[in-house]
Protein backbone atom coordinates (compact mmCIF):
# COMPACT_ATOMS: atom_id res chain seq x y z
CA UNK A 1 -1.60 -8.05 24.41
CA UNK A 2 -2.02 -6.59 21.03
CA UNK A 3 0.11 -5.76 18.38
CA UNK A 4 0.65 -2.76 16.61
CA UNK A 5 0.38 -3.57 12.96
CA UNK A 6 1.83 -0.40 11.69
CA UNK A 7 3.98 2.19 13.21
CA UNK A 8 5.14 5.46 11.85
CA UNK A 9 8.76 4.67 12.53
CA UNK A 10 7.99 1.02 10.22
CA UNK A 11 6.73 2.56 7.49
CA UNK A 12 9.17 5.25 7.40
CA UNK A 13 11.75 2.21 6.89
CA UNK A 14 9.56 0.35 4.72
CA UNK A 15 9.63 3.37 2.63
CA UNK A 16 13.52 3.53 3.09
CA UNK A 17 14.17 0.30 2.19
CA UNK A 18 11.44 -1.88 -0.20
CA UNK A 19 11.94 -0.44 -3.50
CA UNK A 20 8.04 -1.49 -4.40
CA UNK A 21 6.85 0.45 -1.15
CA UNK A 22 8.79 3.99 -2.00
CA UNK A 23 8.06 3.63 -5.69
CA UNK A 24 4.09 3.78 -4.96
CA UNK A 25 3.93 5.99 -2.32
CA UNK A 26 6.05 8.08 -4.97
CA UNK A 27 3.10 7.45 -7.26
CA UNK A 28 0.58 8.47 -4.80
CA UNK A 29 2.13 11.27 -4.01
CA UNK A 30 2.27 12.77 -7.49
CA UNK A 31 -1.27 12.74 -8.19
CA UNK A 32 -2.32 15.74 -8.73
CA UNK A 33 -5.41 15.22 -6.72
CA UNK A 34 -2.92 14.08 -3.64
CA UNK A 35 -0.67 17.03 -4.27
CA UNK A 36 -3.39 19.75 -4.14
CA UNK A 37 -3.56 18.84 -0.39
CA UNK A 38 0.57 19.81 0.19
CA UNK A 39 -1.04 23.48 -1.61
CA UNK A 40 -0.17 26.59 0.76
CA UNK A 41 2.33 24.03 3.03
CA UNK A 42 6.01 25.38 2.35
CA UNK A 43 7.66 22.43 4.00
CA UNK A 44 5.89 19.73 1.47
CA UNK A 45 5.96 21.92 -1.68
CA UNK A 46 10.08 22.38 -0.88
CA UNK A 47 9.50 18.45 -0.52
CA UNK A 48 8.17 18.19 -4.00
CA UNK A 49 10.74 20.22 -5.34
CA UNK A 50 13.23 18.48 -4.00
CA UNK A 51 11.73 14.94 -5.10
CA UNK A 52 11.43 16.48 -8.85
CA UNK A 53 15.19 17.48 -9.01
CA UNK A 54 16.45 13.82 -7.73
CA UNK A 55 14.39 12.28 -10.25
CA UNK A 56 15.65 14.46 -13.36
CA UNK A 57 19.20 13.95 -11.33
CA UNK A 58 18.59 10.32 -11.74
CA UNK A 59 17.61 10.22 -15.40
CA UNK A 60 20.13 11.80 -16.20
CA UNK A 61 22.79 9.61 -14.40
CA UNK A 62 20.98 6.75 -15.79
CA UNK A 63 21.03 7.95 -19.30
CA UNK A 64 25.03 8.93 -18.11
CA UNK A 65 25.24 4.93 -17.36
CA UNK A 66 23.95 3.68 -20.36
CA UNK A 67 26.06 6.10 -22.67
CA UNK A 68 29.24 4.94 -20.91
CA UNK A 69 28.42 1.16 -21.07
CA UNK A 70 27.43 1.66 -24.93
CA UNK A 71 31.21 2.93 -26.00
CA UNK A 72 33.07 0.43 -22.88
CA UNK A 73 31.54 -2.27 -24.97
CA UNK A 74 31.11 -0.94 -28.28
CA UNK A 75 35.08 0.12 -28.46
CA UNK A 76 36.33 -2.56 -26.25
CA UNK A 77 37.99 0.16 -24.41
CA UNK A 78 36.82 -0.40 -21.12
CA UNK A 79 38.19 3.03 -19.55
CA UNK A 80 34.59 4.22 -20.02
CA UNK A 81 33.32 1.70 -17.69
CA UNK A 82 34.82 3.98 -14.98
CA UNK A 83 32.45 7.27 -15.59
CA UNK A 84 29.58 4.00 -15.36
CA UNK A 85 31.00 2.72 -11.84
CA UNK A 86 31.19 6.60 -10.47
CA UNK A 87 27.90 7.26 -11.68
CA UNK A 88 26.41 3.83 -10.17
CA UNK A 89 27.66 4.88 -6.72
CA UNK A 90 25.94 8.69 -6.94
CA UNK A 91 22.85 7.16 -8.55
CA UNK A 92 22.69 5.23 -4.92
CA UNK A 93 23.21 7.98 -3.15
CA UNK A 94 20.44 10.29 -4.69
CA UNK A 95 18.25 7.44 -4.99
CA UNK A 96 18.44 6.81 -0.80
CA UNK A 97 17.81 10.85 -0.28
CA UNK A 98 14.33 11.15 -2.98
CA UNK A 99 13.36 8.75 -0.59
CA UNK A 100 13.74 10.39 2.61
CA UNK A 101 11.74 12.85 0.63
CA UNK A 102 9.24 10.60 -0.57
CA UNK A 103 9.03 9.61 3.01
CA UNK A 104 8.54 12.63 4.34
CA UNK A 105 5.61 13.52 2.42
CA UNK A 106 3.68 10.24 2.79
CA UNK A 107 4.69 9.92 6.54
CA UNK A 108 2.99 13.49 6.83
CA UNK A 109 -0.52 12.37 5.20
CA UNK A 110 -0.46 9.21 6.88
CA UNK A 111 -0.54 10.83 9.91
CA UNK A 112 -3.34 13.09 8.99
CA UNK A 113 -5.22 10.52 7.44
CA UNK A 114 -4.75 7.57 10.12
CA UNK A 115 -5.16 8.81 13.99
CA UNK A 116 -2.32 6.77 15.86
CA UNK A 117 -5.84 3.78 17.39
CA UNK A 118 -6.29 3.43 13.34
CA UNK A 119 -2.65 3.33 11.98
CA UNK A 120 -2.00 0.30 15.10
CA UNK A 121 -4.91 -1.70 13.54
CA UNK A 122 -4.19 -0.95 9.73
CA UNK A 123 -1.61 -2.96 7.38
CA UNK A 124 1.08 -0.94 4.74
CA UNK A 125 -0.89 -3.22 2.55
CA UNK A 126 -4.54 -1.37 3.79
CA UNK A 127 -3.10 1.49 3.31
CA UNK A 128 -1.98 1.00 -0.35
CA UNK A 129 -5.93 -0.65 -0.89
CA UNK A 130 -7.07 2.58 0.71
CA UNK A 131 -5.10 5.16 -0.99
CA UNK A 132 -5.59 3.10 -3.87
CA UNK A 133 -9.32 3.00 -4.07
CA UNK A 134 -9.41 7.12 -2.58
CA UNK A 135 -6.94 8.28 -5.42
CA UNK A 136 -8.44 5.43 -8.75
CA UNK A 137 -5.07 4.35 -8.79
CA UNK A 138 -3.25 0.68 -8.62
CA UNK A 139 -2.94 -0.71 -5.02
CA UNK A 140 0.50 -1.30 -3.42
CA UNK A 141 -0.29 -5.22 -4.00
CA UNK A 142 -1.29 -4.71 -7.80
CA UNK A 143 1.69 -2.86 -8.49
CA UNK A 144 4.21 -5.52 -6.61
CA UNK A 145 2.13 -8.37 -8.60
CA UNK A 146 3.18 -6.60 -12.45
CA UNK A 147 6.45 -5.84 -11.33
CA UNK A 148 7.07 -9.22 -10.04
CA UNK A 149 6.10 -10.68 -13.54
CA UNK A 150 8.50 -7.92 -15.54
CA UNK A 151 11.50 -8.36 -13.44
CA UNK A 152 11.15 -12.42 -14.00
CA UNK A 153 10.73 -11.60 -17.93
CA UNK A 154 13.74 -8.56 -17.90
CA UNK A 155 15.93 -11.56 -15.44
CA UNK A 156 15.29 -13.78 -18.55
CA UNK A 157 15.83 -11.70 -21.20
CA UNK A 158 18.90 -9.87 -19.71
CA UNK A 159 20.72 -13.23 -19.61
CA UNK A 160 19.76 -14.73 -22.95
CA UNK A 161 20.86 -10.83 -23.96
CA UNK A 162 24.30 -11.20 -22.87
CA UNK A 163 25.20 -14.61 -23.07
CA UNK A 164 24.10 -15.04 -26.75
CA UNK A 165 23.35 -12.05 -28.29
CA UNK A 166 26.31 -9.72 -27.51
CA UNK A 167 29.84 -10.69 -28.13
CA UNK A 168 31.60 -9.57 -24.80
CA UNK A 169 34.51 -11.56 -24.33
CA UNK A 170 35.39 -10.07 -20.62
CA UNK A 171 33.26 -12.26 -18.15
CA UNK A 172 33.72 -9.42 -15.31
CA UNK A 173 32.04 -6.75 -18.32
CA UNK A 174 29.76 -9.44 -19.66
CA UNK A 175 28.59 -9.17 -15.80
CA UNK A 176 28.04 -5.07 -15.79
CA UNK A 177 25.92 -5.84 -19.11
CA UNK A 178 23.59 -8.11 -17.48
CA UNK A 179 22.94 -6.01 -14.45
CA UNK A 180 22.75 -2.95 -16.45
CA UNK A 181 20.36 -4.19 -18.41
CA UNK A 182 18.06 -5.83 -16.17
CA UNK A 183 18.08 -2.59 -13.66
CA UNK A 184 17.44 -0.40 -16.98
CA UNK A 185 14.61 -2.30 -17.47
CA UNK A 186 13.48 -1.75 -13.72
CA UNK A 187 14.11 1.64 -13.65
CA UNK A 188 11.83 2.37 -16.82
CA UNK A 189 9.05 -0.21 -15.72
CA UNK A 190 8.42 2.07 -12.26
CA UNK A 191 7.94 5.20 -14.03
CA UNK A 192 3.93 6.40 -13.68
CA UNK A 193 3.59 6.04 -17.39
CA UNK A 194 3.66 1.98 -16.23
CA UNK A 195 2.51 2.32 -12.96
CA UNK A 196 -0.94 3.77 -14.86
CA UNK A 197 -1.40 0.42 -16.45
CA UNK A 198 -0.94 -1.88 -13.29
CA UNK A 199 -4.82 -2.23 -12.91
């Protein structure tokens, strides 16, 4: 009996869930070449829309973060941890609904693009090497590759970072450092102005 290799409903979690597999379909998306397609369809160009106010939602959260870590551990007065904490917690939240978004879209040209005998024979990682080749862009396996090798050098770094550089004397703050750090890093590394150079 065989086995369907993809499914809409597993790449609609894959998307949901794998932060490497919604960043690049968020990529693909965004090309302009891929977005002239969603051109005179209301229900993908509200999708866009949508998609562009999360992100500038989450920049600004992040940049929100980073302020309010600065002065927690710049002034030792840790009250301004709090604003970081609340604004960790709706950072999630708008980060799980871009991508439904970014979901939405994809799922939509995957269909269009891979008739249901195709998509059952096809790989998520096929479909990044398609797209990828179709659209000059990084495949999905490129991009998980480079990312792989910053995250091990931002893991690295982070630590060294905080347990040497800075002089945080709370361990539980020393903590919120590190992981602030390291997902700052993240966060900037899978903007397209890296994703570009993943080739």
């Amino acid at each position: 009996m065989d086995v369907a290799l993809c499914t809409m409903e597993g790449l609609r979690s894959s998307i949901l869930v794998d932060k490497y597999v919604s960043r690049w379909f968020l990529f693909l998306i965004q090309q302009p070449s891929f977005k002239a397609r969603a051109v005179g369809l209301p229900g993908l160009q509200s999708s866009y829309r949508i998609i562009r106010r999360r992100e500038l939602l989450l920049w600004g959260l992040a940049a929100g973060i980073c302020v309010s870590c600065f002065w927690a551990f710049e002034t030792k007065n840790y009250v301004f941890a709090v604003p970081a904490l609340a604004g960790a917690v709706i950072f999630s939240r708008t980060l799980r609904a871009k991508k439904k978004q970014i979901a939405d879209v994809s799922l939509y040209f995957i269909e269009q693009d891979f008739p249901p005998d195709v998509l059952a024979k096809t790989t998520l990682y096929q479909i990044g090497e398609i797209y990828g080749e179709a659209y000059k862009i990084p495949s999905l396996v490129d991009t998980i590759y480079h990312l792989d090798r910053i995250y091990r050098v931002a893991l690295v770094f982070s630590f060294f970072w905080v347990a040497y550089i800075t002089n945080i004397n709370v361990f539980i703050f020393r903590q919120i450092a590190f992981f602030a750090l390291f997902f700052g890093v993240a966060f900037v590394v899978n903007q397209p102005f890296f994703y570009r150079r993943f080739r």
